[in-house]
Protein backbone atom coordinates (compact mmCIF):
# COMPACT_ATOMS: atom_id res chain seq x y z
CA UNK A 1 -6.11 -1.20 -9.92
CA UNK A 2 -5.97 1.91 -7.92
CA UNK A 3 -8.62 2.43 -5.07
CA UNK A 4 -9.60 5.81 -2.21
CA UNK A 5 -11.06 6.00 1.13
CA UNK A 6 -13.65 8.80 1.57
CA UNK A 7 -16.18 9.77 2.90
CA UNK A 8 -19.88 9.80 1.72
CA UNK A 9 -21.64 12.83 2.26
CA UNK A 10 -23.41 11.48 5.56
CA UNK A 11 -20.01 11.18 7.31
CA UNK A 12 -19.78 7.14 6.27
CA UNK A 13 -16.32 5.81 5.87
CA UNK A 14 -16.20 4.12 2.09
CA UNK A 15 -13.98 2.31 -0.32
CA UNK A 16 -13.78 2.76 -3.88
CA UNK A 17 -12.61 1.84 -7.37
CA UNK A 18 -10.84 4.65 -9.18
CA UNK A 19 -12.50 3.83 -12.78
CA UNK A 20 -13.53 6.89 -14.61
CA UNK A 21 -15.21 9.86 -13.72
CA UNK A 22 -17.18 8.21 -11.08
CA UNK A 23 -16.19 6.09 -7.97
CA UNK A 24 -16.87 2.45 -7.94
CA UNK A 25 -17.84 1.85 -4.71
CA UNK A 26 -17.16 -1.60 -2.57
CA UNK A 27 -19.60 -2.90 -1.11
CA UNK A 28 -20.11 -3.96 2.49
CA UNK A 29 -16.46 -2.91 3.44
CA UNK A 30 -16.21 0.59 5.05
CA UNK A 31 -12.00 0.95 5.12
CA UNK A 32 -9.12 -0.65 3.00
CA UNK A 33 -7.59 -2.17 6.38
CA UNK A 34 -10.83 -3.70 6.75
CA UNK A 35 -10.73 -5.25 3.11
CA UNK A 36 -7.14 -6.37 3.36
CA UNK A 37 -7.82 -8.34 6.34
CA UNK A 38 -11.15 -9.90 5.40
CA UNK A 39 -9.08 -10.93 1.85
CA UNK A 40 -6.44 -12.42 4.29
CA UNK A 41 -8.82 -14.35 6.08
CA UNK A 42 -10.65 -15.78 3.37
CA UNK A 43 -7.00 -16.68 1.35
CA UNK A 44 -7.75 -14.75 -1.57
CA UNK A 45 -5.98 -11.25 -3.09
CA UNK A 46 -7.41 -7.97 -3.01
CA UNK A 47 -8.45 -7.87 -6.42
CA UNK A 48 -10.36 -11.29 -5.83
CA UNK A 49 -11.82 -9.85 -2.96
CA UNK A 50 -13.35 -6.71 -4.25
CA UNK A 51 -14.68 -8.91 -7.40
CA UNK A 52 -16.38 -11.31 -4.51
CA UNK A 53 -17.98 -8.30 -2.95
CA UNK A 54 -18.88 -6.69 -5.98
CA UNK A 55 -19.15 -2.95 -7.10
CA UNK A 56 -22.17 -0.33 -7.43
CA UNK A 57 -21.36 3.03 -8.87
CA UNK A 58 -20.66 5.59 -6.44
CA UNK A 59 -19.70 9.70 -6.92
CA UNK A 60 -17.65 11.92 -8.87
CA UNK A 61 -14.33 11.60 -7.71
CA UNK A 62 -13.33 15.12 -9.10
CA UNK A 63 -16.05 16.13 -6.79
CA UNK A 64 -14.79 14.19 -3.68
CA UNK A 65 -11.44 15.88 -4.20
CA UNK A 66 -12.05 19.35 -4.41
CA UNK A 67 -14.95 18.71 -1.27
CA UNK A 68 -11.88 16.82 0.67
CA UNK A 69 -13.72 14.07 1.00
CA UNK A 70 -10.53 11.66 0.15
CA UNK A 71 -8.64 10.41 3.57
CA UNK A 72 -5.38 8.84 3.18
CA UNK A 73 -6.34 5.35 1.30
CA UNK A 74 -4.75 3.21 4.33
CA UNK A 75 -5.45 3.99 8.31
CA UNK A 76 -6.51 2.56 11.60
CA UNK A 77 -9.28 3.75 13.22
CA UNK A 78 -6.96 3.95 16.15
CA UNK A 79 -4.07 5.79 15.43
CA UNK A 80 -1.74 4.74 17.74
CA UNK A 81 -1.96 1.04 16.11
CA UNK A 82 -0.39 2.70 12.87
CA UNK A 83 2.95 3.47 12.36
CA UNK A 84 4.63 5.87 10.03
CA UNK A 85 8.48 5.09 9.24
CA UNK A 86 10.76 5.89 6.69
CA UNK A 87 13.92 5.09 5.05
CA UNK A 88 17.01 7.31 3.50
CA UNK A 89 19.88 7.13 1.04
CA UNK A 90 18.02 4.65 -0.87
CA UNK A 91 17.69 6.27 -4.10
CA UNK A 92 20.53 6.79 -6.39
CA UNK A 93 21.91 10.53 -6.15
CA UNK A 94 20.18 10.92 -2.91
CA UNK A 95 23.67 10.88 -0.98
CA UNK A 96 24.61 13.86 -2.95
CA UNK A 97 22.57 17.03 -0.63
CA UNK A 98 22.72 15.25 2.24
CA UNK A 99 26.29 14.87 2.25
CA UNK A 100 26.55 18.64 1.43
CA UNK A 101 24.26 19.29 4.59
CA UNK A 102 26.54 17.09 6.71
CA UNK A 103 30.00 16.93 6.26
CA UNK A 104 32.69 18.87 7.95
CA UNK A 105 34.99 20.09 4.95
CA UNK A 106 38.37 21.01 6.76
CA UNK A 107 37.94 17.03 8.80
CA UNK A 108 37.26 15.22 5.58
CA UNK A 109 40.42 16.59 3.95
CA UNK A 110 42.67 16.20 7.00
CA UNK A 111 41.87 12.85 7.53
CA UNK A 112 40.45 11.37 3.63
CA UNK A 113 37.47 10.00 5.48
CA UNK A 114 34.10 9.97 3.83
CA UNK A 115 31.02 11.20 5.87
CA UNK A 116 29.16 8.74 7.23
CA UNK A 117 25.70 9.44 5.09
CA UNK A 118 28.22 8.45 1.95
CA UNK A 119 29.78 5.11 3.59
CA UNK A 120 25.93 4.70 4.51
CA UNK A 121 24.95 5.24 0.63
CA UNK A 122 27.81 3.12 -0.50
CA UNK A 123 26.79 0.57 1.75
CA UNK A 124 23.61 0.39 -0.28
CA UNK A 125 25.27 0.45 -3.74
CA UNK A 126 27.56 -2.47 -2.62
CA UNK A 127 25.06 -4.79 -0.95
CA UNK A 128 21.56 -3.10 -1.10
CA UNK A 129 19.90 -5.10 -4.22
CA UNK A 130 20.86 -9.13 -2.91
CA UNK A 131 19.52 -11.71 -4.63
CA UNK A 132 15.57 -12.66 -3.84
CA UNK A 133 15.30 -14.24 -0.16
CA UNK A 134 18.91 -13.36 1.06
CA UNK A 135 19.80 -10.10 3.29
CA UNK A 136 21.23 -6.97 1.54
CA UNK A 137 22.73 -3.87 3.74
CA UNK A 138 20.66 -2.12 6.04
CA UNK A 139 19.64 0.96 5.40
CA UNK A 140 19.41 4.36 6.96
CA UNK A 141 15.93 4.01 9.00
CA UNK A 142 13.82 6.84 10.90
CA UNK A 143 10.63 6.97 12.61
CA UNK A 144 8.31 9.70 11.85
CA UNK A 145 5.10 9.18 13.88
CA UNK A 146 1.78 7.35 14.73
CA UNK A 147 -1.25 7.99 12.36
CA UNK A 148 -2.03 11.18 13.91
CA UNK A 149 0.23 13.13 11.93
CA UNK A 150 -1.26 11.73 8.88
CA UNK A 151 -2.87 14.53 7.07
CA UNK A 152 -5.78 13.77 4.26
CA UNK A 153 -5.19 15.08 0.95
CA UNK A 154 -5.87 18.42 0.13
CA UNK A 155 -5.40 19.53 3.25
CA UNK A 156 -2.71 22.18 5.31
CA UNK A 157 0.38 20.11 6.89
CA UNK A 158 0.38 21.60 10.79
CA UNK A 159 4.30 23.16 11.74
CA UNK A 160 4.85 24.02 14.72
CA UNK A 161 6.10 27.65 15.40
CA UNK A 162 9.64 26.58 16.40
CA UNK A 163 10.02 24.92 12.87
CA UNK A 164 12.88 26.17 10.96
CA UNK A 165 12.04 25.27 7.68
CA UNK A 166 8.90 23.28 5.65
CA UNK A 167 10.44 20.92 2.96
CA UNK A 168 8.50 18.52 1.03
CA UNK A 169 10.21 15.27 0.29
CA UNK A 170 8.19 13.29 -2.93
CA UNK A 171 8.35 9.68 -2.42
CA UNK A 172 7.19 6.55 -3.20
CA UNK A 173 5.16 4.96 0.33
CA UNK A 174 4.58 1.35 0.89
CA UNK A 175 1.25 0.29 2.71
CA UNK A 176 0.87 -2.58 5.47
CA UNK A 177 -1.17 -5.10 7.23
CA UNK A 178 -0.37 -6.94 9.65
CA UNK A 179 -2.54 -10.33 9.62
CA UNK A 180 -3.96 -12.56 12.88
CA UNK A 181 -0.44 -14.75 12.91
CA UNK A 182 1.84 -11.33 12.67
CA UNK A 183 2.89 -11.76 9.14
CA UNK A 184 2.94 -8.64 7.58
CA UNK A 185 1.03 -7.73 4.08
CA UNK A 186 1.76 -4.98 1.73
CA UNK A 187 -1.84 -3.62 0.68
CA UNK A 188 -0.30 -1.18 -2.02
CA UNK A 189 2.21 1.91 -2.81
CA UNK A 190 0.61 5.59 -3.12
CA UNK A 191 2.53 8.79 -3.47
CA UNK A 192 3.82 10.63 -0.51
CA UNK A 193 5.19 13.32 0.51
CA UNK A 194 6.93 13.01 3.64
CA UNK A 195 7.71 16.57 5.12
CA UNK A 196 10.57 17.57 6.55
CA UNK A 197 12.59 20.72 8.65
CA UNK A 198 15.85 20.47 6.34
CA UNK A 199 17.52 23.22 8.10
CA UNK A 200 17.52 21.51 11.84
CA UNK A 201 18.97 18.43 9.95
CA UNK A 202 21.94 20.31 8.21
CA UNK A 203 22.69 21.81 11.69
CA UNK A 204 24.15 18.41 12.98
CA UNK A 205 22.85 14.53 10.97
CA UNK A 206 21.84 13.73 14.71
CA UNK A 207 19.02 16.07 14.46
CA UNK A 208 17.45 13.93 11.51
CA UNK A 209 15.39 12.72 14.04
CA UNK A 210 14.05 15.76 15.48
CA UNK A 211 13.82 16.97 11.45
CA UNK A 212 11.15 13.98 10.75
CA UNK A 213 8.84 14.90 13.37
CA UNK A 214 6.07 16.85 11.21
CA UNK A 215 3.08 15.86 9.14
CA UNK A 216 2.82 13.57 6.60
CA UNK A 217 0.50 12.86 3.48
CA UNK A 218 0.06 10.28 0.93
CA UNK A 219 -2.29 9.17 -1.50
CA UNK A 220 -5.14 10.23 -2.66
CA UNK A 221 -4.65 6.50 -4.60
CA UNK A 222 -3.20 2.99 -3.88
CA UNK A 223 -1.78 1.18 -6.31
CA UNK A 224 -2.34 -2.23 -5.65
CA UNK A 225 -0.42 -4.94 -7.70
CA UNK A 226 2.66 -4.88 -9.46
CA UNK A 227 4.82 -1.30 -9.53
CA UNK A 228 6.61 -0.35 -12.24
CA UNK A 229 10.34 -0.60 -11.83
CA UNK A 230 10.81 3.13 -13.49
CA UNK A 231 8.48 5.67 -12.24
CA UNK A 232 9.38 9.53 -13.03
CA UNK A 233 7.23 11.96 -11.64
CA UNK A 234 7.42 16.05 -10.79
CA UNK A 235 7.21 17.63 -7.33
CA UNK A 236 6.22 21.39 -7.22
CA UNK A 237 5.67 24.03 -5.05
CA UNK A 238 3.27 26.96 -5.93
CA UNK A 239 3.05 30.37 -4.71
CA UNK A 240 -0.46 31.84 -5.51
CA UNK A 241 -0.98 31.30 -9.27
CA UNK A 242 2.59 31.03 -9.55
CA UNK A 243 4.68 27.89 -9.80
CA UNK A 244 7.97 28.92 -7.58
CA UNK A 245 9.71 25.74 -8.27
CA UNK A 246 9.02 22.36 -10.39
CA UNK A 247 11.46 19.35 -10.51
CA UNK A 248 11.26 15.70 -11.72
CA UNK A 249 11.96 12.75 -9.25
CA UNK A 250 12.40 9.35 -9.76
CA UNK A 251 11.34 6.17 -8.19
CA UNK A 252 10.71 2.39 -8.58
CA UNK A 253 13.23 -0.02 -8.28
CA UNK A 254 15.46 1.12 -11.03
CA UNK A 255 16.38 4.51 -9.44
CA UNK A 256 17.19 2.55 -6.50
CA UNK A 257 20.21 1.39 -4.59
CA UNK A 258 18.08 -1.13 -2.25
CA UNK A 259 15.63 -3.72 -3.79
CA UNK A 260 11.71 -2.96 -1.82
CA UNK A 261 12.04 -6.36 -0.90
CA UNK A 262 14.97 -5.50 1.05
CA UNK A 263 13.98 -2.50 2.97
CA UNK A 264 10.77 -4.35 3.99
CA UNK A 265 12.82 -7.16 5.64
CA UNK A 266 15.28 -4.62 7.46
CA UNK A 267 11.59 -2.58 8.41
CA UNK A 268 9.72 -5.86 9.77
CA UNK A 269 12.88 -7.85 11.14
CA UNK A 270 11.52 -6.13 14.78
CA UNK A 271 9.11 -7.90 16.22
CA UNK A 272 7.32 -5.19 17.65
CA UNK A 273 6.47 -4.43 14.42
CA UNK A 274 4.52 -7.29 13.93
CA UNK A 275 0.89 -6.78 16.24
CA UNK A 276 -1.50 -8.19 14.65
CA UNK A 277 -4.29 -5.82 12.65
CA UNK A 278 -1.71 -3.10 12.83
CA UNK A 279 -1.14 -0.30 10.21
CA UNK A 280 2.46 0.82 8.88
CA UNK A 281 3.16 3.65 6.23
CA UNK A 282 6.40 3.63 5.53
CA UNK A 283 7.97 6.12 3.22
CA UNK A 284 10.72 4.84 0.87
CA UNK A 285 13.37 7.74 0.29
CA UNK A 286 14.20 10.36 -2.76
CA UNK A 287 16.92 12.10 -4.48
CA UNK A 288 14.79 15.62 -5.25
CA UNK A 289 14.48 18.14 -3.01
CA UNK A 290 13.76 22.00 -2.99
CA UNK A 291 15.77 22.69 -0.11
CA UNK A 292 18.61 21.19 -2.30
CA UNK A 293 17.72 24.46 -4.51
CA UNK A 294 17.79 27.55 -1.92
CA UNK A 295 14.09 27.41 -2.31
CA UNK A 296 12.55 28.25 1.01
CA UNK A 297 8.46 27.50 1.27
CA UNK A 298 6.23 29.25 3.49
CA UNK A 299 2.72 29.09 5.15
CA UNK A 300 0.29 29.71 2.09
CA UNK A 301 2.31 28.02 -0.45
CA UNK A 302 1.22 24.37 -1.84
CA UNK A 303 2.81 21.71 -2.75
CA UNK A 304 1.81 19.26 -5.52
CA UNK A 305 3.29 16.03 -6.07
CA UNK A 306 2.72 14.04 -9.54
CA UNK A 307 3.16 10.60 -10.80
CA UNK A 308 1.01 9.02 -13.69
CA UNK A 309 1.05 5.50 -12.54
CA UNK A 310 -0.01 6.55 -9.04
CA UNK A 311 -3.18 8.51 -10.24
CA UNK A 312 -4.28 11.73 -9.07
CA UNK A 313 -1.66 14.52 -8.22
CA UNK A 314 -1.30 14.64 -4.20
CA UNK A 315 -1.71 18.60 -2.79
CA UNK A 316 -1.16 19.85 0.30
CA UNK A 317 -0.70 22.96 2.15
CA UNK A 318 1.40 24.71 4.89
CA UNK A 319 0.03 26.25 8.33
CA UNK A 320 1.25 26.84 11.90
CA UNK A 321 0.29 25.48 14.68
CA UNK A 322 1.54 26.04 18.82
CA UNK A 323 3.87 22.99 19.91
CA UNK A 324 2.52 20.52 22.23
CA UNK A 325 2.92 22.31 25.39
CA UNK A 326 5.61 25.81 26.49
CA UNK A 327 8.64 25.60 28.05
CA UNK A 328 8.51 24.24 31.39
CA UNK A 329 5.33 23.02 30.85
CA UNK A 330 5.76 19.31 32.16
CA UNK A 331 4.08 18.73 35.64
CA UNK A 332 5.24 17.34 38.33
CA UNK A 333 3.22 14.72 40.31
């Protein structure tokens, strides 16, 4: 089952079915967070849930898309209770461009040492996929931002004008709850694409963090039940009418070097990651990259991101935007 967030055309905040041309919409729930609590509370799954509320039939989703009436399919109303996370190296042949954006040739030969984003990698090939209920490597781990840099889909991902470069990264994003007694739920997966500035994080692998502090989108759908172990999808990036570059990626557990089970246990390990009735996105990591290509977007372009068992393609586009405040701006008191 695969369900939206939008919003009716009176401004109301609804849930809905994806089944057919037209929305089934749930009733008396207005958000997903909303639905995944109440199914919490009452002890049953979301699918249980939504069949105790029942369904009426609701619009044309085709419509609700091109009208950008879809909002991410997971969110707080407040976004500083959601957090947006992310881990890296976690797909097999990821290691490969990032260790061409890191390493330092002429040290690596002198001294046979391997960077550290490939002991990191190999790390997760030797101990990333433990068996059930036991702890596997930890993995590379970044934090990206609250929900306000959540962008619906469809629409422009805000850079700021001291960006150095807009690269799309197509992954796989896991969706959370956190219930009353701070035990964390996984609501679904929907496709993301996380955004990145490539080009400040191949100046030095310190500045990833400074790299994963942009936009974000996923969705427009939530997969909720059981993921397929080998998803293959394509991630694009078009230039007017043009396509100016297409690639597959992978996903799902078998293109993996960590087990999901295991990333979510190094994620929620912190306990200040456990507030009850909080939100976390957190993006899971890929191996495909146009950056990895020489291919260089720019405001205007779009990028598309596709994966059957996830639903409807994911679109957004690139603008700029003035950073947060100029230089020298901070005030003294």
């Amino acid at each position: 089952m695969r369900l939206i967030q939008f919003e009716s055309e009176q401004g109301q905040r609804r849930v809905g079915v994806v089944s057919g041309e037209h929305i089934s919409v749930i009733k008396a729930v207005n958000s997903t967070r909303e639905l995944a609590l109440q199914a919490i509370r009452n002890g049953r799954g979301l699918i249980a849930e939504i069949e105790a509320l029942g369904v009426e039939s609701g619009p044309l989703y085709a419509e609700l898309l091109e009208q950008r009436r879809v909002l991410a399919p997971l969110d707080h109303t407040d976004p500083a209770h959601c957090l947006v996370s992310g881990t890296g190296l976690t797909h097999l042949g990821s290691a490969a461009t990032r260790d061409k954006m890191h390493q330092q040739v002429e040290t690596q030969q002198a001294e046979g040492k391997l960077t550290d984003t490939m002991q990191m990698f190999q790390w997760g090939m030797a101990g990333g996929r433990p068996a059930a209920g036991t702890e596997g490597a930890q993995p590379e781990w970044f934090y990206k931002g609250d929900g306000s840099i959540v962008v619906r889909p469809g629409d422009d991902f805000p850079v700021p004008d001291f960006a150095e470069d807009f690269g799309e990264e197509p992954e796989l994003t896991g969706l959370y709850v956190i219930a009353d007694d701070g035990q964390p739920h996984r609501v679904g997966f929907a496709l993301g694409n996380e955004f990145s500035d490539h080009v400040t994080e191949r100046k030095n692998y310190l500045y990833l963090a400074h790299s994963k502090l942009r936009f974000c989108s996923f969705g427009p759908e939530m997969l909720i039940g059981e993921l397929p172990r080998d998803l293959s999808g394509i991630s694009r990036i078009r230039r007017g009418d043009q396509v100016l570059w297409e690639k597959e990626f992978l996903s799902g557990e078998d293109n993996m070097c960590h087990t999901l089970e295991n990333l979510e246990y190094h994620h929620f390990k912190y306990r200040q990651f456990l507030r009850p009735g909080d939100v976390h996105v957190h993006f899971f990591g890929t191996a495909t990259l146009s950056f990895a290509d020489g291919v260089k977007a720019q405001p205007g372009d779009t990028f598309e991101v596709s994966l059957e068992a996830l639903g409807e393609p994911l679109r957004n586009g690139i603008r700029v935007h003035q950073p947060g405040i100029a230089v020298g701006g901070v005030r003294p008191l």
